[in-house]
PDB file of N, CA and C in Angstrom:
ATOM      1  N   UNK A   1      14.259   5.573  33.682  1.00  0.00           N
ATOM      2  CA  UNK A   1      13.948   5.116  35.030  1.00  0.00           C
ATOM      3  C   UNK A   1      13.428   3.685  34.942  1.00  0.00           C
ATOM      4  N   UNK A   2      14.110   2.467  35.406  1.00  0.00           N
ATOM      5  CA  UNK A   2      13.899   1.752  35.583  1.00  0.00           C
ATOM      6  C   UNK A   2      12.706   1.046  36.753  1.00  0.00           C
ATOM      7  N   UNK A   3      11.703   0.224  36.722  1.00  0.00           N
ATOM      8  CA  UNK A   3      10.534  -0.467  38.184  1.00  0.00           C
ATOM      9  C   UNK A   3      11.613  -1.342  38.613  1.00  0.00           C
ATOM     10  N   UNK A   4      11.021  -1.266  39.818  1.00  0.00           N
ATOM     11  CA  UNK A   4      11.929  -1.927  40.972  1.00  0.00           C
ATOM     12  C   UNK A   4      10.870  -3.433  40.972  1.00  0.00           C
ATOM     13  N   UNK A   5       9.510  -3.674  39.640  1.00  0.00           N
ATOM     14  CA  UNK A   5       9.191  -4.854  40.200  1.00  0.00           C
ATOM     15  C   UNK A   5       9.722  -5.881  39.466  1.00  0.00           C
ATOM     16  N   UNK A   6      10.672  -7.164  39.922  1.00  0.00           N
ATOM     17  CA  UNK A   6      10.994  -8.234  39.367  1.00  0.00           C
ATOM     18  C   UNK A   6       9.768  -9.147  38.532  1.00  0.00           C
ATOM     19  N   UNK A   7      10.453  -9.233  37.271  1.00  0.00           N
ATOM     20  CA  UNK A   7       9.343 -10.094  36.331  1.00  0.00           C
ATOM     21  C   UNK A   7      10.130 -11.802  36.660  1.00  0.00           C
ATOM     22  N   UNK A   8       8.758 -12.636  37.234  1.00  0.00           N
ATOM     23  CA  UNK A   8       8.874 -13.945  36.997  1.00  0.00           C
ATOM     24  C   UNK A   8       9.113 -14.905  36.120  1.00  0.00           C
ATOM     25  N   UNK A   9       9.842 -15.687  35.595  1.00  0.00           N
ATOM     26  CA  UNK A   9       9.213 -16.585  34.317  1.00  0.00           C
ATOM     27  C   UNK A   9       9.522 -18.085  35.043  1.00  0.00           C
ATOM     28  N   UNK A  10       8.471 -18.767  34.090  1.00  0.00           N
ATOM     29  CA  UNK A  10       8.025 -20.101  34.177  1.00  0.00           C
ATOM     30  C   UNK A  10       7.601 -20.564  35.791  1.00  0.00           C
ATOM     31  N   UNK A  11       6.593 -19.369  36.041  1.00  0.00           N
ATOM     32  CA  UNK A  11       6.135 -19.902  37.839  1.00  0.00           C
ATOM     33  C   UNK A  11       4.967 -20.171  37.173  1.00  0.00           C
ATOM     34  N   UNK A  12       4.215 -21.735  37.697  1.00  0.00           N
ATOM     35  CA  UNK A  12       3.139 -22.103  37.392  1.00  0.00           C
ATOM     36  C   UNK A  12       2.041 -21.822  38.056  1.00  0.00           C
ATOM     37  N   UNK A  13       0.727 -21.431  37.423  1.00  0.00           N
ATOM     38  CA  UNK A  13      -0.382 -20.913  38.016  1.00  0.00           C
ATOM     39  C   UNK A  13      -1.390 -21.722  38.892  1.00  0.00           C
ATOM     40  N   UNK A  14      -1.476 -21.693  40.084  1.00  0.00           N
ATOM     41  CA  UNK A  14      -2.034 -22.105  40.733  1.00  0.00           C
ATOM     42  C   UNK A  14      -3.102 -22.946  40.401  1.00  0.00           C
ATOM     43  N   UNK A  15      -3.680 -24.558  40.470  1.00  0.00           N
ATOM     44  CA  UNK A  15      -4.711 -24.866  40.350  1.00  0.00           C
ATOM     45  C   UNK A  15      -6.399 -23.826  40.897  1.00  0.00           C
ATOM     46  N   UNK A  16      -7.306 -23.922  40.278  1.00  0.00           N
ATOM     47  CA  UNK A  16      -8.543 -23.162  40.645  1.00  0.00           C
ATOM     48  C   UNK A  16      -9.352 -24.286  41.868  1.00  0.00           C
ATOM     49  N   UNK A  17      -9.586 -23.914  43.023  1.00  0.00           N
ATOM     50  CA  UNK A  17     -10.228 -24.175  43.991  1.00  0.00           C
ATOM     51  C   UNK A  17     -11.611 -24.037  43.153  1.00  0.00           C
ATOM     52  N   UNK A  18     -11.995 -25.736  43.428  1.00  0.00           N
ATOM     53  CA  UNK A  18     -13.294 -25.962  43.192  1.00  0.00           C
ATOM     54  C   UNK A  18     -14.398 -26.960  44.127  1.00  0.00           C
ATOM     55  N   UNK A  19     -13.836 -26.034  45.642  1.00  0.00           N
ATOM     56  CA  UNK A  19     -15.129 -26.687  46.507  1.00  0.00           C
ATOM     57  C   UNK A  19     -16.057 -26.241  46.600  1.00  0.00           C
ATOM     58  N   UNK A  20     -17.275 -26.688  46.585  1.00  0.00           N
ATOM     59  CA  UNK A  20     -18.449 -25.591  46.639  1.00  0.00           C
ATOM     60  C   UNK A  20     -19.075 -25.482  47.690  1.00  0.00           C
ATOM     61  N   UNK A  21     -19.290 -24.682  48.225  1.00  0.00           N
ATOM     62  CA  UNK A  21     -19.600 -24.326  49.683  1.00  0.00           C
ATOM     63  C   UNK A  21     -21.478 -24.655  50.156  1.00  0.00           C
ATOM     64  N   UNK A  22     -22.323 -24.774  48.990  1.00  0.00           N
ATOM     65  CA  UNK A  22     -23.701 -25.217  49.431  1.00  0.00           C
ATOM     66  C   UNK A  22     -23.701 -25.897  48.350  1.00  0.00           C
ATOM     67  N   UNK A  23     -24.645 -27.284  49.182  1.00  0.00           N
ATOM     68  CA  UNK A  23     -25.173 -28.557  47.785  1.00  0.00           C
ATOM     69  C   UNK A  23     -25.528 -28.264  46.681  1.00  0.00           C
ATOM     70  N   UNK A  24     -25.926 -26.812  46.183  1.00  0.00           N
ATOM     71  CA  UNK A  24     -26.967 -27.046  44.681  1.00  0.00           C
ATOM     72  C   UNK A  24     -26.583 -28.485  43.627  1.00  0.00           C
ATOM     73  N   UNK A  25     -25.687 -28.532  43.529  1.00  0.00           N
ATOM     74  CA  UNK A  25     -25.505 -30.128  42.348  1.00  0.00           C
ATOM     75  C   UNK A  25     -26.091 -31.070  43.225  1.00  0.00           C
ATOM     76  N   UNK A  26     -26.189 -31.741  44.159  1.00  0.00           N
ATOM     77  CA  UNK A  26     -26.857 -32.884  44.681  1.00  0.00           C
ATOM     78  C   UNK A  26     -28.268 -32.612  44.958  1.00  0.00           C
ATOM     79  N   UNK A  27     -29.485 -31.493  44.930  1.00  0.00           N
ATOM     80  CA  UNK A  27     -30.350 -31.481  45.189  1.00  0.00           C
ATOM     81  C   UNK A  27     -31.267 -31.786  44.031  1.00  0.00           C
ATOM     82  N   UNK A  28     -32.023 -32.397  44.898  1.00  0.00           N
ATOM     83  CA  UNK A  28     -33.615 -32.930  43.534  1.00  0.00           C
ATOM     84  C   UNK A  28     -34.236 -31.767  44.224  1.00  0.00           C
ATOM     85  N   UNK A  29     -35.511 -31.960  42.841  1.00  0.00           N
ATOM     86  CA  UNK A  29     -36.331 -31.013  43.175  1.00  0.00           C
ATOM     87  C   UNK A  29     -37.250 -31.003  44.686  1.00  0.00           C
ATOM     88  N   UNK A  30     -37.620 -30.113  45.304  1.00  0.00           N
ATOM     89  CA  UNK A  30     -38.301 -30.295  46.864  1.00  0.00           C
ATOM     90  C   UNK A  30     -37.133 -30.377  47.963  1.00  0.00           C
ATOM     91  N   UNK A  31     -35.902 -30.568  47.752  1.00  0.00           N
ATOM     92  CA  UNK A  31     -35.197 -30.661  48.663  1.00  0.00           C
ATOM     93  C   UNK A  31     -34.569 -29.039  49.276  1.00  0.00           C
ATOM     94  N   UNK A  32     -34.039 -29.475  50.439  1.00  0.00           N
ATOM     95  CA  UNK A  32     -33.682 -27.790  50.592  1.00  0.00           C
ATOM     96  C   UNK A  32     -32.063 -27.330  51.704  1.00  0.00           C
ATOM     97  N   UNK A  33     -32.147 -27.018  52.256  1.00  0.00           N
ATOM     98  CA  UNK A  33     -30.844 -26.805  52.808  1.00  0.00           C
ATOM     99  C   UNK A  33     -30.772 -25.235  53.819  1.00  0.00           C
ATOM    100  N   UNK A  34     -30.646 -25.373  54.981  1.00  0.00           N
ATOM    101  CA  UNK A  34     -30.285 -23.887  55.711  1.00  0.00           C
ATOM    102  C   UNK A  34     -29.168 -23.628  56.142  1.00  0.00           C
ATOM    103  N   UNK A  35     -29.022 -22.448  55.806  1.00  0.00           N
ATOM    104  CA  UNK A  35     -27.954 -21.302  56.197  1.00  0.00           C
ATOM    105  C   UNK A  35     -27.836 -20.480  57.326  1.00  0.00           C
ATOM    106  N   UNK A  36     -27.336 -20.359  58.206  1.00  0.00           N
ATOM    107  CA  UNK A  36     -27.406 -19.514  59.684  1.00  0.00           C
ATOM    108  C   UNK A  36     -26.441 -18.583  59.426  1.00  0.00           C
ATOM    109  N   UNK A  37     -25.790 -18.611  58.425  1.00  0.00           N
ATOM    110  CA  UNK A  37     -24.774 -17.349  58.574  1.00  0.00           C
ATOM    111  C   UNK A  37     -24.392 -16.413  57.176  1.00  0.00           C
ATOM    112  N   UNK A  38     -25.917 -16.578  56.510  1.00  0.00           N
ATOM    113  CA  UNK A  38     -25.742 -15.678  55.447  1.00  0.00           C
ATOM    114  C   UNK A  38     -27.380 -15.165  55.156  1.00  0.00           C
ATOM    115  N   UNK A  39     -26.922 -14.002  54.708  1.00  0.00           N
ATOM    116  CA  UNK A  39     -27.519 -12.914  54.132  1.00  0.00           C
ATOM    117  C   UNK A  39     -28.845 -13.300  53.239  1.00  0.00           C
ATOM    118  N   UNK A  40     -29.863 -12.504  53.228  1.00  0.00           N
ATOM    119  CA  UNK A  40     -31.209 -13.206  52.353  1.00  0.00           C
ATOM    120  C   UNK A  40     -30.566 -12.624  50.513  1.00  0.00           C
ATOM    121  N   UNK A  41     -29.789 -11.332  50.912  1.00  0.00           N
ATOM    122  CA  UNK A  41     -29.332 -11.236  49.738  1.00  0.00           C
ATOM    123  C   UNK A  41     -28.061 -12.232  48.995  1.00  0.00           C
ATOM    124  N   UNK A  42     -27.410 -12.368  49.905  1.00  0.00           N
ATOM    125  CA  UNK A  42     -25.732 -13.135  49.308  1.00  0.00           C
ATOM    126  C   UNK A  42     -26.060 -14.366  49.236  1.00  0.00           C
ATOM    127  N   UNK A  43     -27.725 -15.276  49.539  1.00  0.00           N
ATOM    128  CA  UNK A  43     -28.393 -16.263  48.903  1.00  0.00           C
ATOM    129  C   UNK A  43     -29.298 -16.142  47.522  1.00  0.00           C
ATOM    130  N   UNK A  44     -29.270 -15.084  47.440  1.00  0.00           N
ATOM    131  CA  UNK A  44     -30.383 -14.875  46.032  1.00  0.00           C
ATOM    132  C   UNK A  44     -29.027 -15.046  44.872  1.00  0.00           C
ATOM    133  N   UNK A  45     -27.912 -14.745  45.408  1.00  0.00           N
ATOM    134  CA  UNK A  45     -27.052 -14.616  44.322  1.00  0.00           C
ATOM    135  C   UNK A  45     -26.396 -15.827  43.898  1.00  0.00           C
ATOM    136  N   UNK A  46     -26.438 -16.080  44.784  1.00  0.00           N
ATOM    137  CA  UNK A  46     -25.804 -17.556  44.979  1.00  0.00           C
ATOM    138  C   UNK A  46     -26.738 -18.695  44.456  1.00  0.00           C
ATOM    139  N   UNK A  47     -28.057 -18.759  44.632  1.00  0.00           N
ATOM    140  CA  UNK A  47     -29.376 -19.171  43.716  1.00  0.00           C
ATOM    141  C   UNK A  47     -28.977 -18.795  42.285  1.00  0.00           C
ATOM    142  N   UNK A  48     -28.912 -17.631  41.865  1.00  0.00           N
ATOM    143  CA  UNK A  48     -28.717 -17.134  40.674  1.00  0.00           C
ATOM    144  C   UNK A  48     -27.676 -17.639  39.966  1.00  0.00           C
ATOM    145  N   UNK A  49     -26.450 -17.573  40.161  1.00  0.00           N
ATOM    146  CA  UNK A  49     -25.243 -18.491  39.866  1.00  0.00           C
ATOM    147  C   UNK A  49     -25.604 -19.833  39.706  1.00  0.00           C
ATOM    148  N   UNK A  50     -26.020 -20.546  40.533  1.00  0.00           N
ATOM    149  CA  UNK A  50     -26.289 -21.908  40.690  1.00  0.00           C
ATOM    150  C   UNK A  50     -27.393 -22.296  39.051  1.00  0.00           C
ATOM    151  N   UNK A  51     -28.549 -21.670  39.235  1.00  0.00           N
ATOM    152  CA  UNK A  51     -29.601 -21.877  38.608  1.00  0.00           C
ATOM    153  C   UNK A  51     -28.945 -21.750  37.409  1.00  0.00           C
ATOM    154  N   UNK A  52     -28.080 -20.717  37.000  1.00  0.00           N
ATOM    155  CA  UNK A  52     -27.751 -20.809  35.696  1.00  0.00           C
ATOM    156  C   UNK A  52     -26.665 -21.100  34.975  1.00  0.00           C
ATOM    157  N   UNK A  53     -25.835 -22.315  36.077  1.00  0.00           N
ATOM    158  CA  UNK A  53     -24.722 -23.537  35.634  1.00  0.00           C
ATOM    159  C   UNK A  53     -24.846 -24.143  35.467  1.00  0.00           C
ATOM    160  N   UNK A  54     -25.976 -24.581  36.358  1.00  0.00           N
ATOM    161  CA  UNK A  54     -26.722 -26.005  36.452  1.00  0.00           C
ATOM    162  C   UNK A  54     -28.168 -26.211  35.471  1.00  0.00           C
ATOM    163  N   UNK A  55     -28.561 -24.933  35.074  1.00  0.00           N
ATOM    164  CA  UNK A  55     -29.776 -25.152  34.370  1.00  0.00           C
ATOM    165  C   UNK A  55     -31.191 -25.560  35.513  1.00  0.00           C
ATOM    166  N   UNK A  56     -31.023 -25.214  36.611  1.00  0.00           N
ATOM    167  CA  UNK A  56     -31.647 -25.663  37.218  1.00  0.00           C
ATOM    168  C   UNK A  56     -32.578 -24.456  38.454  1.00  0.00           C
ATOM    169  N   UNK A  57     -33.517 -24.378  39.560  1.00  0.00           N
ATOM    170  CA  UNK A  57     -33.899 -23.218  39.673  1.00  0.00           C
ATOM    171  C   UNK A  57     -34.365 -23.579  40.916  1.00  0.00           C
ATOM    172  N   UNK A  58     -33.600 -22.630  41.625  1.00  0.00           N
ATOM    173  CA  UNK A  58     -33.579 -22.598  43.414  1.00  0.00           C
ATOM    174  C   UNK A  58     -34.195 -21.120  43.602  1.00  0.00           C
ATOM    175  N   UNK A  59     -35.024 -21.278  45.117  1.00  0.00           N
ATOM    176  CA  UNK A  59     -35.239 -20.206  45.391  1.00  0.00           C
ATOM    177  C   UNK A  59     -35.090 -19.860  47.076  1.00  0.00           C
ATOM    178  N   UNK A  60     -34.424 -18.989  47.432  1.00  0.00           N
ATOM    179  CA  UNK A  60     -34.048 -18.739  48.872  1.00  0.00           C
ATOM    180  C   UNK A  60     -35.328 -17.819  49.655  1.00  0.00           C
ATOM    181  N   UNK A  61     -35.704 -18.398  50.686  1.00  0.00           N
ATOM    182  CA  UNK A  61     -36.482 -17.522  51.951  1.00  0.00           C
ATOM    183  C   UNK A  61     -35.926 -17.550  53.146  1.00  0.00           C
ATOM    184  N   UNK A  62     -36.243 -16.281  53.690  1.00  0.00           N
ATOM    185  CA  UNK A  62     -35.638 -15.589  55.647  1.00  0.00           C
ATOM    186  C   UNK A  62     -36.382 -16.861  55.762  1.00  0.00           C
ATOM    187  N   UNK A  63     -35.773 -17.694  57.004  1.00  0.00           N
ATOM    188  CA  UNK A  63     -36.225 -18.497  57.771  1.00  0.00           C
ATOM    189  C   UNK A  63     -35.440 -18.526  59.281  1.00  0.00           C
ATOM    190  N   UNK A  64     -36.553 -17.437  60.720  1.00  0.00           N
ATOM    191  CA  UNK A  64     -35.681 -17.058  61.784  1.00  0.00           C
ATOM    192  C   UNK A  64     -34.218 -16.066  61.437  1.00  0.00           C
ATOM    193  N   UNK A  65     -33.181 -16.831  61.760  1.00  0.00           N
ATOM    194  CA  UNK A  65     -31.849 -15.993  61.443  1.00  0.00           C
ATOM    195  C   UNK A  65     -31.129 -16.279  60.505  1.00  0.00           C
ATOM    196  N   UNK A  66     -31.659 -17.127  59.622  1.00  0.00           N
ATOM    197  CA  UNK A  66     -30.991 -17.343  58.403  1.00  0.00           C
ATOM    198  C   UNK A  66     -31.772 -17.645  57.226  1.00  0.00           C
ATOM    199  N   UNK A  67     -31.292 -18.731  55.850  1.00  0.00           N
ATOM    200  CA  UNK A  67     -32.055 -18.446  55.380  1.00  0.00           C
ATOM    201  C   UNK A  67     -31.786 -19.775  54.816  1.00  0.00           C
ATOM    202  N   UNK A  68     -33.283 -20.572  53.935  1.00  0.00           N
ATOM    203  CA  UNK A  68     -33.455 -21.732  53.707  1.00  0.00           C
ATOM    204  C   UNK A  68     -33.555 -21.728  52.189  1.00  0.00           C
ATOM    205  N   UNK A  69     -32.953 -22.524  51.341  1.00  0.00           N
ATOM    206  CA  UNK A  69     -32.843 -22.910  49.732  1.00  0.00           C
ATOM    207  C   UNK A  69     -33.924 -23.998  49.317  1.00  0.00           C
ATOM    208  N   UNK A  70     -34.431 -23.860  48.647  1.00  0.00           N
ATOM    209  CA  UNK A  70     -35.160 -25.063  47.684  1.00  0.00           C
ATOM    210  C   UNK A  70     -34.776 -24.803  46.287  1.00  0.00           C
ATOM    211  N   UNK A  71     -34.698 -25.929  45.862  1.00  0.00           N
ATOM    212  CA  UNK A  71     -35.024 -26.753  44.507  1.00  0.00           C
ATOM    213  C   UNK A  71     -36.069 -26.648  44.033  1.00  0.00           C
ATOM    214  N   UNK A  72     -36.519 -25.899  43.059  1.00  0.00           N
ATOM    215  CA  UNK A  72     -38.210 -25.718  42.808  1.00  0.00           C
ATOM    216  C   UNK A  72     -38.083 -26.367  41.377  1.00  0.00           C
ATOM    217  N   UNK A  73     -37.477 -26.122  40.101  1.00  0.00           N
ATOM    218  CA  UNK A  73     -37.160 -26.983  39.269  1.00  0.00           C
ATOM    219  C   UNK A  73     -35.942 -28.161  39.023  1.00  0.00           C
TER     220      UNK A  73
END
């Protein structure tokens, strides 16, 4: 029994999308940045990622309906 799925060759793989959707690389320390349309959690993670590409250490708080980033190191 033969698959009915066709194998490709020589299709080239898409470049990787590398926009980043919040500043962490341009922030000094004390600076900060708000979010109105995300989660206090889907910012901690996003802190977390950041902090440990960059070597560097953000921390997110609820602020009203969204939520605000700092640069602490």
């Amino acid at each position: 029994m033969t698959s009915s799925i066709m194998i490709d060759k020589h299709v080239p793989i898409p470049a990787l999308r590398s926009t980043h959707k919040y500043p962490y690389d341009a922030m000094e320390v004390g600076d900060s940045f708000f979010v109105g349309s995300a989660s206090l959690g889907t910012m901690r993670a996003s802190c977390r990622t950041y902090s440990d590409k960059l070597k560097r250490k953000f921390t997110p708080r609820q602020e009203g309906d969204g939520v605000r980033v700092w640069r602490v190191e």
